[in-house]
C-alpha atoms as a PDB file:
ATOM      1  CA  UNK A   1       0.000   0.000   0.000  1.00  0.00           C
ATOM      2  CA  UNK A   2       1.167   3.547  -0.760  1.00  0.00           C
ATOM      3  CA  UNK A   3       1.068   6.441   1.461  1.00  0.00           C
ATOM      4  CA  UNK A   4       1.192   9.854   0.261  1.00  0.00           C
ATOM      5  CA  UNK A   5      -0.170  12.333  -2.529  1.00  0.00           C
ATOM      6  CA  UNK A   6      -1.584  10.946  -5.740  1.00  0.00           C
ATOM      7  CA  UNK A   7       0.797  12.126  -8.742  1.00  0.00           C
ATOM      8  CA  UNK A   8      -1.600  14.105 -10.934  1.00  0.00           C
ATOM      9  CA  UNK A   9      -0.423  15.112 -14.725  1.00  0.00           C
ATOM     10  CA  UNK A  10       1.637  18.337 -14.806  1.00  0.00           C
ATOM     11  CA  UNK A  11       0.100  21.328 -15.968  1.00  0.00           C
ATOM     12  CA  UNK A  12       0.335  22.103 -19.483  1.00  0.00           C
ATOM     13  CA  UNK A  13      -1.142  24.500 -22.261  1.00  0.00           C
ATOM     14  CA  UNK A  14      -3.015  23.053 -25.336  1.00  0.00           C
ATOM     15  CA  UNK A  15      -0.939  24.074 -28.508  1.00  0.00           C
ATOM     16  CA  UNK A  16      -3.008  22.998 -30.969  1.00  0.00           C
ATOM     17  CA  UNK A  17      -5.883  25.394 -30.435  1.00  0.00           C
ATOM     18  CA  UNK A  18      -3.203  27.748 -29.773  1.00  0.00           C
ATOM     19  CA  UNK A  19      -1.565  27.394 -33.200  1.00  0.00           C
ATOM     20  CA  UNK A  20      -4.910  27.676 -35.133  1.00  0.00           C
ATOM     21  CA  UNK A  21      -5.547  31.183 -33.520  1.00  0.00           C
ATOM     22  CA  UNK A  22      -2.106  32.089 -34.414  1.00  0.00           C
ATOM     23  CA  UNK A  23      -2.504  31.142 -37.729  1.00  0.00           C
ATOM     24  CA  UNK A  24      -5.954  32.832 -37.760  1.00  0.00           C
ATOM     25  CA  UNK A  25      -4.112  36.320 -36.285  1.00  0.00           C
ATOM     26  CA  UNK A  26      -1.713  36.056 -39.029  1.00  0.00           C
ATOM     27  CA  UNK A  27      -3.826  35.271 -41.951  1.00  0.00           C
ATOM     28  CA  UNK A  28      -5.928  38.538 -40.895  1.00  0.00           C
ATOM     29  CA  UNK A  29      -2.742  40.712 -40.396  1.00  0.00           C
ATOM     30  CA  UNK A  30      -1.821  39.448 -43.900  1.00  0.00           C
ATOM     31  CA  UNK A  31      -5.152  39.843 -45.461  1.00  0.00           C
ATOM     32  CA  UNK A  32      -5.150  43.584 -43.760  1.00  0.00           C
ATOM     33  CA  UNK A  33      -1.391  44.365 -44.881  1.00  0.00           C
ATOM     34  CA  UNK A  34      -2.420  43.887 -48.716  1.00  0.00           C
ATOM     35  CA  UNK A  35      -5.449  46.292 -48.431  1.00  0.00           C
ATOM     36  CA  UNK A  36      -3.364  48.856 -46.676  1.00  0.00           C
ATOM     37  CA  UNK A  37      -0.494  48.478 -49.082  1.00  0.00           C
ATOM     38  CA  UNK A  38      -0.128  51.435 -51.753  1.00  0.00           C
ATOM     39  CA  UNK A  39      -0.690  50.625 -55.278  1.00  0.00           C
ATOM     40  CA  UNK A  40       2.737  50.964 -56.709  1.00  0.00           C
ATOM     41  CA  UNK A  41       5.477  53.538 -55.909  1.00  0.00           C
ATOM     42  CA  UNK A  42       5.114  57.155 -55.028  1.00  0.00           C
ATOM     43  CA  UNK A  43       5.209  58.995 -57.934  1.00  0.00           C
ATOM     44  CA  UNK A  44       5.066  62.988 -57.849  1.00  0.00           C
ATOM     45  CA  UNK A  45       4.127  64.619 -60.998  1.00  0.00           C
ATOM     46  CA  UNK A  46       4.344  67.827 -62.146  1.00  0.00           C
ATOM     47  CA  UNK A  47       0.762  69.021 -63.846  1.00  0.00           C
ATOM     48  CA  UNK A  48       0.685  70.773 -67.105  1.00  0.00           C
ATOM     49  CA  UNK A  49      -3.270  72.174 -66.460  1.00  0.00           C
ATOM     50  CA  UNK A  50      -2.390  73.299 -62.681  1.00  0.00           C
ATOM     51  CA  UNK A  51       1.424  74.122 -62.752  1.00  0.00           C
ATOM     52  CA  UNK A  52       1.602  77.672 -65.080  1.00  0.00           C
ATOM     53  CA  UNK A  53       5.668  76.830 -64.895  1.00  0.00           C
ATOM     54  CA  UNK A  54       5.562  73.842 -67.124  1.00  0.00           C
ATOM     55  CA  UNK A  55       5.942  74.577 -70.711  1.00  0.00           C
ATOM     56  CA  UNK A  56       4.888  71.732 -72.991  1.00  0.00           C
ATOM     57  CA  UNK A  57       6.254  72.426 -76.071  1.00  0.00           C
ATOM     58  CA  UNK A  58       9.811  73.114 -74.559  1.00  0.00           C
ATOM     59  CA  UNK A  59       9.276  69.466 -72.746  1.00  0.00           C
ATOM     60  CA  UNK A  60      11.243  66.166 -73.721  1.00  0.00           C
ATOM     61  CA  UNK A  61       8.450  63.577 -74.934  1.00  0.00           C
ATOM     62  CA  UNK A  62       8.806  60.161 -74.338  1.00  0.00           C
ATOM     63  CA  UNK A  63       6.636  58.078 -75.410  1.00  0.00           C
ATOM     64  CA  UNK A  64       6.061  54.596 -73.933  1.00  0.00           C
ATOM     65  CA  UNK A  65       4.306  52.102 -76.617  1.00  0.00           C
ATOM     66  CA  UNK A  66       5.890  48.563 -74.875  1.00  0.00           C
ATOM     67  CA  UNK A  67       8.978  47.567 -73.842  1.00  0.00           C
ATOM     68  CA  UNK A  68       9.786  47.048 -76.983  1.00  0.00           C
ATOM     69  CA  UNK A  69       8.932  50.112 -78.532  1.00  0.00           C
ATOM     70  CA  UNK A  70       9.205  53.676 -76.984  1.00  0.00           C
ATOM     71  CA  UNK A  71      10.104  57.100 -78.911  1.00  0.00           C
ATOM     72  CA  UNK A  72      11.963  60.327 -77.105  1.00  0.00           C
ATOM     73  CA  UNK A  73      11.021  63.217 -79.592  1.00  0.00           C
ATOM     74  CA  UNK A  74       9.922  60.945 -82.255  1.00  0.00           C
ATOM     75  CA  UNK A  75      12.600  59.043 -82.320  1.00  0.00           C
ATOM     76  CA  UNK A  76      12.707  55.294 -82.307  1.00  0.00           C
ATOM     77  CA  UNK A  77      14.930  54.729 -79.475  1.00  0.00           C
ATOM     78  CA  UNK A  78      15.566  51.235 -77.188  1.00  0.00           C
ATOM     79  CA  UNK A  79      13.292  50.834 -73.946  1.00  0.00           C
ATOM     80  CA  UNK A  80      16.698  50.219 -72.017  1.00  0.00           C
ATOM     81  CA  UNK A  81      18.470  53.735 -73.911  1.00  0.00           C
ATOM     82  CA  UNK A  82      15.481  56.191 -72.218  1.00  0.00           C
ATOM     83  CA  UNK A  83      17.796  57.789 -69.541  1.00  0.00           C
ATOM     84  CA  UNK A  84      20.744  58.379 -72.251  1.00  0.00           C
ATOM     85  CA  UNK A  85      18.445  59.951 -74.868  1.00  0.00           C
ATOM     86  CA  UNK A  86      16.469  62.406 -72.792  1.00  0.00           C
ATOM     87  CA  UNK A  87      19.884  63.232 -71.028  1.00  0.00           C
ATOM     88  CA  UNK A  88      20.973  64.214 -74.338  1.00  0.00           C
ATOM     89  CA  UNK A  89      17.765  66.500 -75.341  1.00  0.00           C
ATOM     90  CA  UNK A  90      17.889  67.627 -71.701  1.00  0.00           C
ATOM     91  CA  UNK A  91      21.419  69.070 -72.078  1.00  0.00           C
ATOM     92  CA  UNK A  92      21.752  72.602 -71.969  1.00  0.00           C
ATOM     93  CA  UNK A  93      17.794  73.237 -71.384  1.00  0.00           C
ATOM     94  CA  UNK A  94      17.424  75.328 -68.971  1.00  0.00           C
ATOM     95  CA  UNK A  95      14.413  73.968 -66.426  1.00  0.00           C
ATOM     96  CA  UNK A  96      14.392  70.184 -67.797  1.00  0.00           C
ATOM     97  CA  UNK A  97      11.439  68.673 -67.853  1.00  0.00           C
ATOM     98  CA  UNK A  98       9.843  65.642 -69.431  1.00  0.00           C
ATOM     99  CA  UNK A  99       6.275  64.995 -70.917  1.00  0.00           C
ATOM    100  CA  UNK A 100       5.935  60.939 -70.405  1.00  0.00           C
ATOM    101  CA  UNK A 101       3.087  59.326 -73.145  1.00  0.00           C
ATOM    102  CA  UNK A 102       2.307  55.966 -71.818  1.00  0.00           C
ATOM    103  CA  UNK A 103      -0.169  53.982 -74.073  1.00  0.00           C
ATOM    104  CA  UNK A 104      -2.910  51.966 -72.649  1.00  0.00           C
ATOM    105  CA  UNK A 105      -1.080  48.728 -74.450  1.00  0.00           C
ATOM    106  CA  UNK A 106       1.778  49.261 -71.991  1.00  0.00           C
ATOM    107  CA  UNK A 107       2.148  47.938 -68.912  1.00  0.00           C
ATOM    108  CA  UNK A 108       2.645  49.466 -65.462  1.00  0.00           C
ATOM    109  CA  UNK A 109       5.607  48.158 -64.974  1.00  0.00           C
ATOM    110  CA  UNK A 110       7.118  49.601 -68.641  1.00  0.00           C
ATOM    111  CA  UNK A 111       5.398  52.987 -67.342  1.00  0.00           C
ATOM    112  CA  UNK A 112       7.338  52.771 -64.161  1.00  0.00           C
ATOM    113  CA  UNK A 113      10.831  51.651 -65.478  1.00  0.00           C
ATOM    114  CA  UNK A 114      10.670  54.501 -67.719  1.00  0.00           C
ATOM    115  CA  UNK A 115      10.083  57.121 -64.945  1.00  0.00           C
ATOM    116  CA  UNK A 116      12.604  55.518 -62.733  1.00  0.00           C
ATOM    117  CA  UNK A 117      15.047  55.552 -65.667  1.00  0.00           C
ATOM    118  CA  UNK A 118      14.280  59.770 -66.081  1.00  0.00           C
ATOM    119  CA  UNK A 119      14.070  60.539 -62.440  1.00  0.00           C
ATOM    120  CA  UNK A 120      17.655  59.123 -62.008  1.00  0.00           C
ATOM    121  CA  UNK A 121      18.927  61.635 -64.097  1.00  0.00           C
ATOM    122  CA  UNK A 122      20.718  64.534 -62.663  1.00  0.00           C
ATOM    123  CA  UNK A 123      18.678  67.239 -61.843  1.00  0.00           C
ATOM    124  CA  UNK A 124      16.386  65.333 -62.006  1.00  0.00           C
ATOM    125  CA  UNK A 125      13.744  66.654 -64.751  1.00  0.00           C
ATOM    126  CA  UNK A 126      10.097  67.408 -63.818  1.00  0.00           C
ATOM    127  CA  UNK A 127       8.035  64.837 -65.626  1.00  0.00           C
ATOM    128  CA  UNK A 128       4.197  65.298 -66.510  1.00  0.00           C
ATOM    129  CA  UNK A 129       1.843  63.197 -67.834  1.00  0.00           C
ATOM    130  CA  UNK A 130      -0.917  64.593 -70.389  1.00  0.00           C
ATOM    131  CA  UNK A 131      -4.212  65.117 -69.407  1.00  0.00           C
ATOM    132  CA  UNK A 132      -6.511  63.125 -71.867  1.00  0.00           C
ATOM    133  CA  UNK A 133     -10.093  64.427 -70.008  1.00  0.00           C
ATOM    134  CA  UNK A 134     -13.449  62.375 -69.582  1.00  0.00           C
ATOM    135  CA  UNK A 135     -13.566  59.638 -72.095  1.00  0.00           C
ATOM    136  CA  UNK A 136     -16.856  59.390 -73.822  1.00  0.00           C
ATOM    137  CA  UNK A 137     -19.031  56.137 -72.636  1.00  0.00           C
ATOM    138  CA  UNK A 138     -19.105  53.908 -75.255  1.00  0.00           C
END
């Protein structure tokens, strides 16, 4: 016969309930993150229609068909030469500044490599966009 205390189980904390609220926690902290995320980088543009300093016709245009095929005053130039030719036209301007055409057939990401590639110029340039207005409904 034994004398004494009964041995009862040591304490312990149930994990596996534990780990499904942790990995409920973390889906909605994920699920949150993306919403609150900004849609692509920063970008600060300079507006023809609201900024009486920027002077269109004495802008650089680049236009921005695809990757494949983009133009910096009309001329045929390679998606990956942008930044040389517009430092070129931009030489000797006095206030530099660069009107960026991006057709709808491009992508974002051709749209943003382009004004990455003109914003690392020195300087840098201001850089509009063109204001199309309403489109008619079709």
């Amino acid at each position: 016969m034994r004398l004494g205390r009964p041995r009862s189980k040591p304490p312990s904390i149930p994990v596996i309930p534990l780990a499904n609220l942790a990995l409920v926690v973390w889906t909605c902290v994920m699920v949150s993150g993306m919403y609150s995320a900004s849609r692509g980088p920063a970008l600060r543009f300079a507006s023809i229609d609201r900024d009486g300093s920027f002077d269109e016709s004495a802008a650089v245009r680049v236009e921005v068909f695809s990757e494949q095929e983009t133009k910096v005053d009309g001329e045929p130039v390679p998606f990956t030469g942008i930044a040389a030719a517009v430092a070129r036209r931009l030489a000797g301007r006095p206030g530099p500044s660069v009107l960026l055409v991006v057709s709808p057939d491009a992508s974002y990401e051709s749209m943003v490599t382009a004004y990455a590639a003109i914003v690392e110029l020195p300087g840098p340039p201001r850089i509009a966009f063109p204001h199309h207005g309403e489109r008619a409904p079709e």
